[in-house]
PDB file of N, CA and C in Angstrom:
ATOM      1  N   UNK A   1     185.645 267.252 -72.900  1.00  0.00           N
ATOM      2  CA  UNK A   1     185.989 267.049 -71.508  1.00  0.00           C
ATOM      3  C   UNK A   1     187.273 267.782 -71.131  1.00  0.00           C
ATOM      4  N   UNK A   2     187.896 268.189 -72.013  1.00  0.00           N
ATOM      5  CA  UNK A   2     189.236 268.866 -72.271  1.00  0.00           C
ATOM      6  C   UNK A   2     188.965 269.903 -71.454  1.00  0.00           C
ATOM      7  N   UNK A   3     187.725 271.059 -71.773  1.00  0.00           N
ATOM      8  CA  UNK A   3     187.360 272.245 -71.078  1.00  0.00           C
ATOM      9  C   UNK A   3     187.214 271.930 -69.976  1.00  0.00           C
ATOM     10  N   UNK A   4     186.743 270.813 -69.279  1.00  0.00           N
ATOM     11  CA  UNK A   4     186.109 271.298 -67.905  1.00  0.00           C
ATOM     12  C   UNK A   4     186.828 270.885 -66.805  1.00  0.00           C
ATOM     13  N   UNK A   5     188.439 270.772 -67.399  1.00  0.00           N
ATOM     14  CA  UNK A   5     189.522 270.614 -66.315  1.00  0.00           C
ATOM     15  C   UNK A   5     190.269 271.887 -66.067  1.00  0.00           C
ATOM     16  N   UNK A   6     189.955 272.903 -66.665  1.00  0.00           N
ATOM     17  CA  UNK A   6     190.182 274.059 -66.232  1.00  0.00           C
ATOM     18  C   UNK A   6     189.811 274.797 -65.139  1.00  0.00           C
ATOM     19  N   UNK A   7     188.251 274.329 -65.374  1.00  0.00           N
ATOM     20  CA  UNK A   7     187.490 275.230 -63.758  1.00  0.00           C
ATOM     21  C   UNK A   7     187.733 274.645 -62.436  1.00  0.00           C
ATOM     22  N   UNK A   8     187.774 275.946 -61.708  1.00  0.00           N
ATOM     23  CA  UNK A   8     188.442 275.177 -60.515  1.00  0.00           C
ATOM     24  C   UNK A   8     186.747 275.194 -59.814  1.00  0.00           C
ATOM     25  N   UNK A   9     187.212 274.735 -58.028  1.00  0.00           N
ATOM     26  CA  UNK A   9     186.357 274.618 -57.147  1.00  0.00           C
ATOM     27  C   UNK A   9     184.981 275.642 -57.292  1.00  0.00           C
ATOM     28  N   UNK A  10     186.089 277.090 -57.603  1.00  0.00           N
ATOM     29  CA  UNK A  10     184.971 277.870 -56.959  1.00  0.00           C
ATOM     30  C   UNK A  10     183.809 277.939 -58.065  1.00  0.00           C
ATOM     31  N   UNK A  11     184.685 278.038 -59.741  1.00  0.00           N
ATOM     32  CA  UNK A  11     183.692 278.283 -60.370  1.00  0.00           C
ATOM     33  C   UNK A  11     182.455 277.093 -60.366  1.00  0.00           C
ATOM     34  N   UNK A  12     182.548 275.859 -60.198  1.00  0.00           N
ATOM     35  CA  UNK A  12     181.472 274.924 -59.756  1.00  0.00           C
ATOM     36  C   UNK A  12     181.063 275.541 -58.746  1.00  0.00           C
ATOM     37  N   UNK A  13     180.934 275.494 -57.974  1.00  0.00           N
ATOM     38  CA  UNK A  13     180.384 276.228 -56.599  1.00  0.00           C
ATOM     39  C   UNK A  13     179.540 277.347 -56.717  1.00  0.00           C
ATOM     40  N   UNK A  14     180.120 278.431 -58.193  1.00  0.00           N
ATOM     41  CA  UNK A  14     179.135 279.273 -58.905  1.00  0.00           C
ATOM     42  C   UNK A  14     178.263 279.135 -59.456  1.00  0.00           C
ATOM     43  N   UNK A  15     179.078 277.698 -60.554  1.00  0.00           N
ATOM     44  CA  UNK A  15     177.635 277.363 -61.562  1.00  0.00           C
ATOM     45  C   UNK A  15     176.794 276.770 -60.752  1.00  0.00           C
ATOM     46  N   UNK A  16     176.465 275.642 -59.690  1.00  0.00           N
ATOM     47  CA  UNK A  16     175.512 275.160 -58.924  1.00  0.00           C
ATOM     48  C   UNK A  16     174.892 276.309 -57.975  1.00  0.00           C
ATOM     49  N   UNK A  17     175.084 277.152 -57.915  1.00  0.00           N
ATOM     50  CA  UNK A  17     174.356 278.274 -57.119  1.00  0.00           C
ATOM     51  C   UNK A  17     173.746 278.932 -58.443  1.00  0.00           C
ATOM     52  N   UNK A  18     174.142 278.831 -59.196  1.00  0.00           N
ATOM     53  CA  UNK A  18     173.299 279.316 -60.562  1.00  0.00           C
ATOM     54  C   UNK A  18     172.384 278.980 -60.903  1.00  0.00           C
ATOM     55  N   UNK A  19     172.709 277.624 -60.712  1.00  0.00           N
ATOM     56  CA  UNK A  19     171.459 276.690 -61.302  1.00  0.00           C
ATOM     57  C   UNK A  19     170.912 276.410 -60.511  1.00  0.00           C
ATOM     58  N   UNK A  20     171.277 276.530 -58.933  1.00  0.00           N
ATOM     59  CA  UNK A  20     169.868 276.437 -58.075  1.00  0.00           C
ATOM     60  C   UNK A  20     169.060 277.609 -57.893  1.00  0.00           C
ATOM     61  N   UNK A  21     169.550 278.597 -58.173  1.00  0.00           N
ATOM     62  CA  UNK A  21     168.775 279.609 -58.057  1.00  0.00           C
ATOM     63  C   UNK A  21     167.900 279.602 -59.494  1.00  0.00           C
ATOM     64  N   UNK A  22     168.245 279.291 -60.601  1.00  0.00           N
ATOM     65  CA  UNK A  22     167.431 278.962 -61.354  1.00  0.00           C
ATOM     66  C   UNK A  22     166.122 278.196 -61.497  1.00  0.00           C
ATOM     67  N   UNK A  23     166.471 277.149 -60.968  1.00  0.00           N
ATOM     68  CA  UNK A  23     165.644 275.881 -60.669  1.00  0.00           C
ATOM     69  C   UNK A  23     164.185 276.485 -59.533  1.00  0.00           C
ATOM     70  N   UNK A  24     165.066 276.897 -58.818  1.00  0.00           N
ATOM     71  CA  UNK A  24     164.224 277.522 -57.499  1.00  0.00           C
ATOM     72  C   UNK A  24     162.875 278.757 -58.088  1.00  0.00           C
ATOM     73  N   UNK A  25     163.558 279.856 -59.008  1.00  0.00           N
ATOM     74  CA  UNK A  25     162.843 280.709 -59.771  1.00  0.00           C
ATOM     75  C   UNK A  25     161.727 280.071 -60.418  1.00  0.00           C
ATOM     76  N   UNK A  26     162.414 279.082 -60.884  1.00  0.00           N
ATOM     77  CA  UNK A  26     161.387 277.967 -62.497  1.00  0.00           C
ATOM     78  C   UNK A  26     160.150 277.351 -61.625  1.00  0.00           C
ATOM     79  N   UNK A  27     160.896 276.482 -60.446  1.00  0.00           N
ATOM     80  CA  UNK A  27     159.466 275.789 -59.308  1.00  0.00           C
ATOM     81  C   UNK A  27     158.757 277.314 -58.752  1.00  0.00           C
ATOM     82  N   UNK A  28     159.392 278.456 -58.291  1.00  0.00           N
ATOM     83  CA  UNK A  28     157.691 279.560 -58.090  1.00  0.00           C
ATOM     84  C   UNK A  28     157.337 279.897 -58.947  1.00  0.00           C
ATOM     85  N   UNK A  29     157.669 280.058 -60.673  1.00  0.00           N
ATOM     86  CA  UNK A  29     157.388 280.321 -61.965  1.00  0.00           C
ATOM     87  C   UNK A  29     155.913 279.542 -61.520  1.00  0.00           C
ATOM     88  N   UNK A  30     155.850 278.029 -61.951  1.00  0.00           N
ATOM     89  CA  UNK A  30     155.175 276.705 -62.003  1.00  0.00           C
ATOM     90  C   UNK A  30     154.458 276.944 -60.631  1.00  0.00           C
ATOM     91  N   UNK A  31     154.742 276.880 -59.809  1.00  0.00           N
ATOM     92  CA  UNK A  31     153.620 276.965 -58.542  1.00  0.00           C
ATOM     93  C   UNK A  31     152.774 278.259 -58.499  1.00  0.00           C
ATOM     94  N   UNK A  32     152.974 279.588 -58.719  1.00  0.00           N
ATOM     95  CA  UNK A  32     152.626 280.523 -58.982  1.00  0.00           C
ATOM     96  C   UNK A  32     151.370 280.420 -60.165  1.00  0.00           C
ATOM     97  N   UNK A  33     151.739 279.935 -61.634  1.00  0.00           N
ATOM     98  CA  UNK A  33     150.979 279.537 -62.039  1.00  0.00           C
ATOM     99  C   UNK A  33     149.990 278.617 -62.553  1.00  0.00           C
ATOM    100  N   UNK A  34     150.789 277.532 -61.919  1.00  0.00           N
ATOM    101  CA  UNK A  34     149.780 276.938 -61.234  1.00  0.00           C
ATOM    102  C   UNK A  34     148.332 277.185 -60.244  1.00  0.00           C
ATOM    103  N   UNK A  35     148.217 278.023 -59.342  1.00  0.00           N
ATOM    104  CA  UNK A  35     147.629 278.542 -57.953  1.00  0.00           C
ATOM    105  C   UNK A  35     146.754 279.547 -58.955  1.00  0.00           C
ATOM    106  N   UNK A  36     146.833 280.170 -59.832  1.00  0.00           N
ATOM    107  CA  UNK A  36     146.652 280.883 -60.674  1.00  0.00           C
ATOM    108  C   UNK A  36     145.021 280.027 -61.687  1.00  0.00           C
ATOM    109  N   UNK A  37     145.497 278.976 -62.209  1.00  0.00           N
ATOM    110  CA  UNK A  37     144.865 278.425 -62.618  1.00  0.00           C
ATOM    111  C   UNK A  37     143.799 277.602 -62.452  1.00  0.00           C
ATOM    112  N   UNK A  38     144.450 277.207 -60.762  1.00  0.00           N
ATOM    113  CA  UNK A  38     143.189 276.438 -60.013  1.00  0.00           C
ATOM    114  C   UNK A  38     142.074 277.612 -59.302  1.00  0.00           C
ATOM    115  N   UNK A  39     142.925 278.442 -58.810  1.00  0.00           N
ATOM    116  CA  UNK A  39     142.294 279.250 -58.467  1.00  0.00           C
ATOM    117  C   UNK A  39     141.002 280.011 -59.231  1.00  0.00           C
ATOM    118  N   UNK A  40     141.287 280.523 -60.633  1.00  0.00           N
ATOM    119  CA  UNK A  40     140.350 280.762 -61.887  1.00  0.00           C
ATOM    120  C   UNK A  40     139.476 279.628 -62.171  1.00  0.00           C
ATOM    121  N   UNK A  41     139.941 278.234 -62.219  1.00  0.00           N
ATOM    122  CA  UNK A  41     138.817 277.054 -62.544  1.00  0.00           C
ATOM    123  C   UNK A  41     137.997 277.212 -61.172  1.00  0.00           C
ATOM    124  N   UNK A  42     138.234 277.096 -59.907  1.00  0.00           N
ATOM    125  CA  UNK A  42     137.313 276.925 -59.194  1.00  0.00           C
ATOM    126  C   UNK A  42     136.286 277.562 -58.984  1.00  0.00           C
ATOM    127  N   UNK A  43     136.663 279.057 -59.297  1.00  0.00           N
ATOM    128  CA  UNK A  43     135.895 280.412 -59.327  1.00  0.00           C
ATOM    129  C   UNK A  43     134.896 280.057 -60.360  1.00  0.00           C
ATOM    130  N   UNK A  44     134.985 279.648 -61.818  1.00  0.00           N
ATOM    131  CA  UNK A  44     134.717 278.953 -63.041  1.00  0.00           C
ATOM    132  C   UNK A  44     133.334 278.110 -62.067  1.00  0.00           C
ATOM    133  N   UNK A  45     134.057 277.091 -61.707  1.00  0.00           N
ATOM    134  CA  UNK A  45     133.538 275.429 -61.411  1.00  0.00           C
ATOM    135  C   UNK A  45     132.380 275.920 -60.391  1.00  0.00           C
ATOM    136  N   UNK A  46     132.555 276.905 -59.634  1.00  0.00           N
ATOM    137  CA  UNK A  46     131.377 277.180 -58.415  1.00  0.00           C
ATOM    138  C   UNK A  46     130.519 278.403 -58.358  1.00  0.00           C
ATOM    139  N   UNK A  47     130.703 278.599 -60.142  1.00  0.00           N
ATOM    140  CA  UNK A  47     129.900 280.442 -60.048  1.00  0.00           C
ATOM    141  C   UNK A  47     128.446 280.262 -59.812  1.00  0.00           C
ATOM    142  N   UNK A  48     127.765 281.077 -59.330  1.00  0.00           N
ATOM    143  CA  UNK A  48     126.966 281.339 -58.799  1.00  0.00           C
ATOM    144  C   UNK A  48     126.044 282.851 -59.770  1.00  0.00           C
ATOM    145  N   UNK A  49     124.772 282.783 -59.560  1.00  0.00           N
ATOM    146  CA  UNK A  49     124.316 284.374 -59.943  1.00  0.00           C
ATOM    147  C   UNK A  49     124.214 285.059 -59.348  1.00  0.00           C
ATOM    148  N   UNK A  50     123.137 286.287 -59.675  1.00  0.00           N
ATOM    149  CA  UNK A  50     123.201 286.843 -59.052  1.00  0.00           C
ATOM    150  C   UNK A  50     122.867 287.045 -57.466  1.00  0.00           C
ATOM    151  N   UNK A  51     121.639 286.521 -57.705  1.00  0.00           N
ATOM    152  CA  UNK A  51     120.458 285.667 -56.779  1.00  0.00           C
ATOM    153  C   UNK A  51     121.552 285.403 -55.925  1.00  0.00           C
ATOM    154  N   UNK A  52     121.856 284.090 -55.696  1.00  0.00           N
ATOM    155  CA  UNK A  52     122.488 283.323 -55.103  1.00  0.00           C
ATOM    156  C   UNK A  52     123.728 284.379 -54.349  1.00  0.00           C
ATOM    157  N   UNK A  53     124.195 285.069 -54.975  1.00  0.00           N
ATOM    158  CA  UNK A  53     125.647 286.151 -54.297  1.00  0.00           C
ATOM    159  C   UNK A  53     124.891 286.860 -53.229  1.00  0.00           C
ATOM    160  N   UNK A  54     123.589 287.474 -53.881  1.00  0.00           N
ATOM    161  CA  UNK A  54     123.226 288.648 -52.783  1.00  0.00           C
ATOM    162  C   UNK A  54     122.557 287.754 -51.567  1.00  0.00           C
ATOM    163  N   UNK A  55     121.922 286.587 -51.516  1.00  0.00           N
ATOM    164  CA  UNK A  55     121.741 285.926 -50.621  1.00  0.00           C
ATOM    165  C   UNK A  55     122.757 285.487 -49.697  1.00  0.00           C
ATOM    166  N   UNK A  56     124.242 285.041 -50.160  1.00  0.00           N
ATOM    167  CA  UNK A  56     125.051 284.585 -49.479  1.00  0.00           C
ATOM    168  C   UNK A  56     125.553 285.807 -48.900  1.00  0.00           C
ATOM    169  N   UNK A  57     125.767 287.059 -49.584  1.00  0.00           N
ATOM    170  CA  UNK A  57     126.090 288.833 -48.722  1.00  0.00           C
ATOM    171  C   UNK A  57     125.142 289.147 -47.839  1.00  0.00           C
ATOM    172  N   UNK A  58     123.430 288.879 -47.951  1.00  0.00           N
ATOM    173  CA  UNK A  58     122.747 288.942 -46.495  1.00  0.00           C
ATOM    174  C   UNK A  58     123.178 287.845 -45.661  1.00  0.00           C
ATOM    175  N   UNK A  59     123.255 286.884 -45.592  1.00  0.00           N
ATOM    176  CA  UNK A  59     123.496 285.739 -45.221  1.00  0.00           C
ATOM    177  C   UNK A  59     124.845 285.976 -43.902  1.00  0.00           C
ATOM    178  N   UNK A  60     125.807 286.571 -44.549  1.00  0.00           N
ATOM    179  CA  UNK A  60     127.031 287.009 -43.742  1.00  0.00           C
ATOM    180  C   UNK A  60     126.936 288.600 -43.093  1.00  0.00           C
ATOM    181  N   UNK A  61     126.213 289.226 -43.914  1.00  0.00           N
ATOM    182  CA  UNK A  61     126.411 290.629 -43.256  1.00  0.00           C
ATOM    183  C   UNK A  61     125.552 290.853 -42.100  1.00  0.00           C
ATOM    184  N   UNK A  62     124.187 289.923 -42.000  1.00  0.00           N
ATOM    185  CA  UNK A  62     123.621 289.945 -40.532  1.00  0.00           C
ATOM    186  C   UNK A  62     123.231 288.869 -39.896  1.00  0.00           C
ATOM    187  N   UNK A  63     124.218 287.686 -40.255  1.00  0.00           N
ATOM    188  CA  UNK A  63     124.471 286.744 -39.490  1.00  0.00           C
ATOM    189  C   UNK A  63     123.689 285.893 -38.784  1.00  0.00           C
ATOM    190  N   UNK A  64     122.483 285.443 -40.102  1.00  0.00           N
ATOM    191  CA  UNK A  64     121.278 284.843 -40.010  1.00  0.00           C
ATOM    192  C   UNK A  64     121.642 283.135 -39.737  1.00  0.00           C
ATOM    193  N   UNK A  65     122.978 282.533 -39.383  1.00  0.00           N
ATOM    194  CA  UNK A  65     123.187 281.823 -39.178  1.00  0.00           C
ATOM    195  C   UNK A  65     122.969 281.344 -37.692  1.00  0.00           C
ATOM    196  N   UNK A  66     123.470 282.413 -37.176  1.00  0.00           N
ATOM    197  CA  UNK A  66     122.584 282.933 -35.723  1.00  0.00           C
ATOM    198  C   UNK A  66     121.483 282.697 -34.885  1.00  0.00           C
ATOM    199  N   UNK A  67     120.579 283.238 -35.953  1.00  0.00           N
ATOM    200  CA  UNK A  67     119.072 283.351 -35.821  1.00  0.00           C
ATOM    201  C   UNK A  67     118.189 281.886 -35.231  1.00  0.00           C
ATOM    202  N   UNK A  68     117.773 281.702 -34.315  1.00  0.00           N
ATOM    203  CA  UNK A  68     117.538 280.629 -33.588  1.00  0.00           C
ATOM    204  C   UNK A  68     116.016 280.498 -33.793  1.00  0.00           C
ATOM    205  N   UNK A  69     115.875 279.499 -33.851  1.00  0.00           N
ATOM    206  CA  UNK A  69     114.146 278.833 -34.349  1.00  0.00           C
ATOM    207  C   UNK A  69     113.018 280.088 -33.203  1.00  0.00           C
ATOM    208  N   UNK A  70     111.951 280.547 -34.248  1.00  0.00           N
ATOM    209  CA  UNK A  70     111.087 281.267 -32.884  1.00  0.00           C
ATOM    210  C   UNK A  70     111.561 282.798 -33.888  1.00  0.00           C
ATOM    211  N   UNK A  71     113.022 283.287 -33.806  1.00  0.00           N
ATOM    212  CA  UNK A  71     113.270 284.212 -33.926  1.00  0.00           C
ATOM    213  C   UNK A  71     113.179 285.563 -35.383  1.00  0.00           C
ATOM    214  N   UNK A  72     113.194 286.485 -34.975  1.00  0.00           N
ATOM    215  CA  UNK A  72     113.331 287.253 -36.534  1.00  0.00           C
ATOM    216  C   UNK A  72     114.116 288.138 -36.411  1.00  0.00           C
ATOM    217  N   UNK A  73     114.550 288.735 -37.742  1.00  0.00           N
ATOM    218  CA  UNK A  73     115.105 289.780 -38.125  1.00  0.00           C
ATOM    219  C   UNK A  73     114.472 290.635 -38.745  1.00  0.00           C
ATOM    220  N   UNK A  74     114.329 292.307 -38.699  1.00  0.00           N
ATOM    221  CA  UNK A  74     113.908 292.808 -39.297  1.00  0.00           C
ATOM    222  C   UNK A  74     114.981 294.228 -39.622  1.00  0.00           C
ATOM    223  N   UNK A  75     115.160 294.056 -40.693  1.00  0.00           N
ATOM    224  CA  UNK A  75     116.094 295.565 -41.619  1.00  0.00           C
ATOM    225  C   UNK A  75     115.781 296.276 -42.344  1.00  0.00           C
ATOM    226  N   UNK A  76     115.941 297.521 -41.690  1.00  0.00           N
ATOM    227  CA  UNK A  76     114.957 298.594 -42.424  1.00  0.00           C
ATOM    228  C   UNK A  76     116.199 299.232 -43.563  1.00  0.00           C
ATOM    229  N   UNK A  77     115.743 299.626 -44.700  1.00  0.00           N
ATOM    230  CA  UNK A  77     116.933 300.902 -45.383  1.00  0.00           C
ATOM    231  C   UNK A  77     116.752 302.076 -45.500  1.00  0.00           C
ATOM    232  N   UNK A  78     117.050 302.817 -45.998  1.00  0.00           N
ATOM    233  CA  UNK A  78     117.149 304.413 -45.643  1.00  0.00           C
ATOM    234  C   UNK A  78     115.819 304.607 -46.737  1.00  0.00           C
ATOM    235  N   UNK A  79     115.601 304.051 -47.758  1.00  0.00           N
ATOM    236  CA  UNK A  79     114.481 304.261 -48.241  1.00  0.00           C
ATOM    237  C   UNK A  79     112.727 304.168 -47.883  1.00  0.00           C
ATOM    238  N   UNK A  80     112.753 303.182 -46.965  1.00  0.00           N
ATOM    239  CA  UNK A  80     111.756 302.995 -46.264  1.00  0.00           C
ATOM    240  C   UNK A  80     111.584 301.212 -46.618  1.00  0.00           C
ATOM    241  N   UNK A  81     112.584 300.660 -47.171  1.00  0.00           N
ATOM    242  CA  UNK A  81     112.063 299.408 -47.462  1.00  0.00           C
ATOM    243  C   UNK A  81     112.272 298.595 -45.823  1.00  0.00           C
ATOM    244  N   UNK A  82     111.411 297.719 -46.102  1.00  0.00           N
ATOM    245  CA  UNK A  82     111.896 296.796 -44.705  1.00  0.00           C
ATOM    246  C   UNK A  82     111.587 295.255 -45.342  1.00  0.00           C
ATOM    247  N   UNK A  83     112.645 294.393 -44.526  1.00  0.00           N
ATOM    248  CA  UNK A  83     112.808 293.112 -44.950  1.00  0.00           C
ATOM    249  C   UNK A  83     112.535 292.359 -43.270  1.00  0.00           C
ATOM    250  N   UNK A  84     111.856 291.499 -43.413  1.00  0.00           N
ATOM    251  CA  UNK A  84     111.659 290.616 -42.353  1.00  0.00           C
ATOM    252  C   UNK A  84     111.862 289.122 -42.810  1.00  0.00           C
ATOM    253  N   UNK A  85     113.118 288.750 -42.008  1.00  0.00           N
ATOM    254  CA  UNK A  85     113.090 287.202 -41.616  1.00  0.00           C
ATOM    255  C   UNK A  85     113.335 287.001 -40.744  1.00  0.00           C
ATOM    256  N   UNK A  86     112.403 285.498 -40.963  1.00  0.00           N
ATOM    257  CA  UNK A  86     112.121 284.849 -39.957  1.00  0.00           C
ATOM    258  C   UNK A  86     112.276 283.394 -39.823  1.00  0.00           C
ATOM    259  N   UNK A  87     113.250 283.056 -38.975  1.00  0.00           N
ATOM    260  CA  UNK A  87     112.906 281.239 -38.724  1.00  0.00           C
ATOM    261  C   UNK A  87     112.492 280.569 -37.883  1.00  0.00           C
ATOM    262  N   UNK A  88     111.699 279.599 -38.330  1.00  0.00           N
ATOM    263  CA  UNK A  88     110.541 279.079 -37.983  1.00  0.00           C
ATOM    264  C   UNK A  88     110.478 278.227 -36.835  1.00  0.00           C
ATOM    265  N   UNK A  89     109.754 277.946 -36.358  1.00  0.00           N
ATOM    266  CA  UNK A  89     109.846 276.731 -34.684  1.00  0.00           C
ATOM    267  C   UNK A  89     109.940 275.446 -35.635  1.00  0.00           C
ATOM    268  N   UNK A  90     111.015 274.488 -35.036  1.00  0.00           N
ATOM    269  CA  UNK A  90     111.063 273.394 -35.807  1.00  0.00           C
ATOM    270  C   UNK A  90     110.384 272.276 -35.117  1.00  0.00           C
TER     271      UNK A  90
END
């Protein structure tokens, strides 16, 4: 206890800005990887195949959410394929 009647005001004033800036680094260290980890399990927890991906990419890219009972879609590709859907009168 001998030593720590030497330091004056300011150097406390240093070391607690030290150590909060420490502290502060350590909690986005921990939240960072944290966000990291949930982020990878959920990806994990809700994978999907292939099937299922390219359905949810038509799904959004022509906005068959849209598509109102009665109605269709039809998309042609440069190859000559064509896809028709259709939803149904309920």
């Amino acid at each position: 206890m001998e030593a720590f009647k030497d330091f004056s005001i300011t150097d406390w004033l240093f070391f607690a800005t030290i150590l909060l800036v420490w502290l502060y680094m350590a909690a986005k260290v921990y939240h960072w990887f944290g966000l990291l980890l949930l982020r990878r399990g959920w990806r994990w927890w809700n994978r999907k195949d292939e099937k299922a991906l390219a359905m949810d990419s038509l799904y959004d890219a022509f906005g068959l959410d849209k598509l109102q009972p009665g109605e269709s879609l039809i998309a042609r590709t440069e190859g000559g394929l064509t896809i028709q859907i259709y939803r149904p009168k309920e």
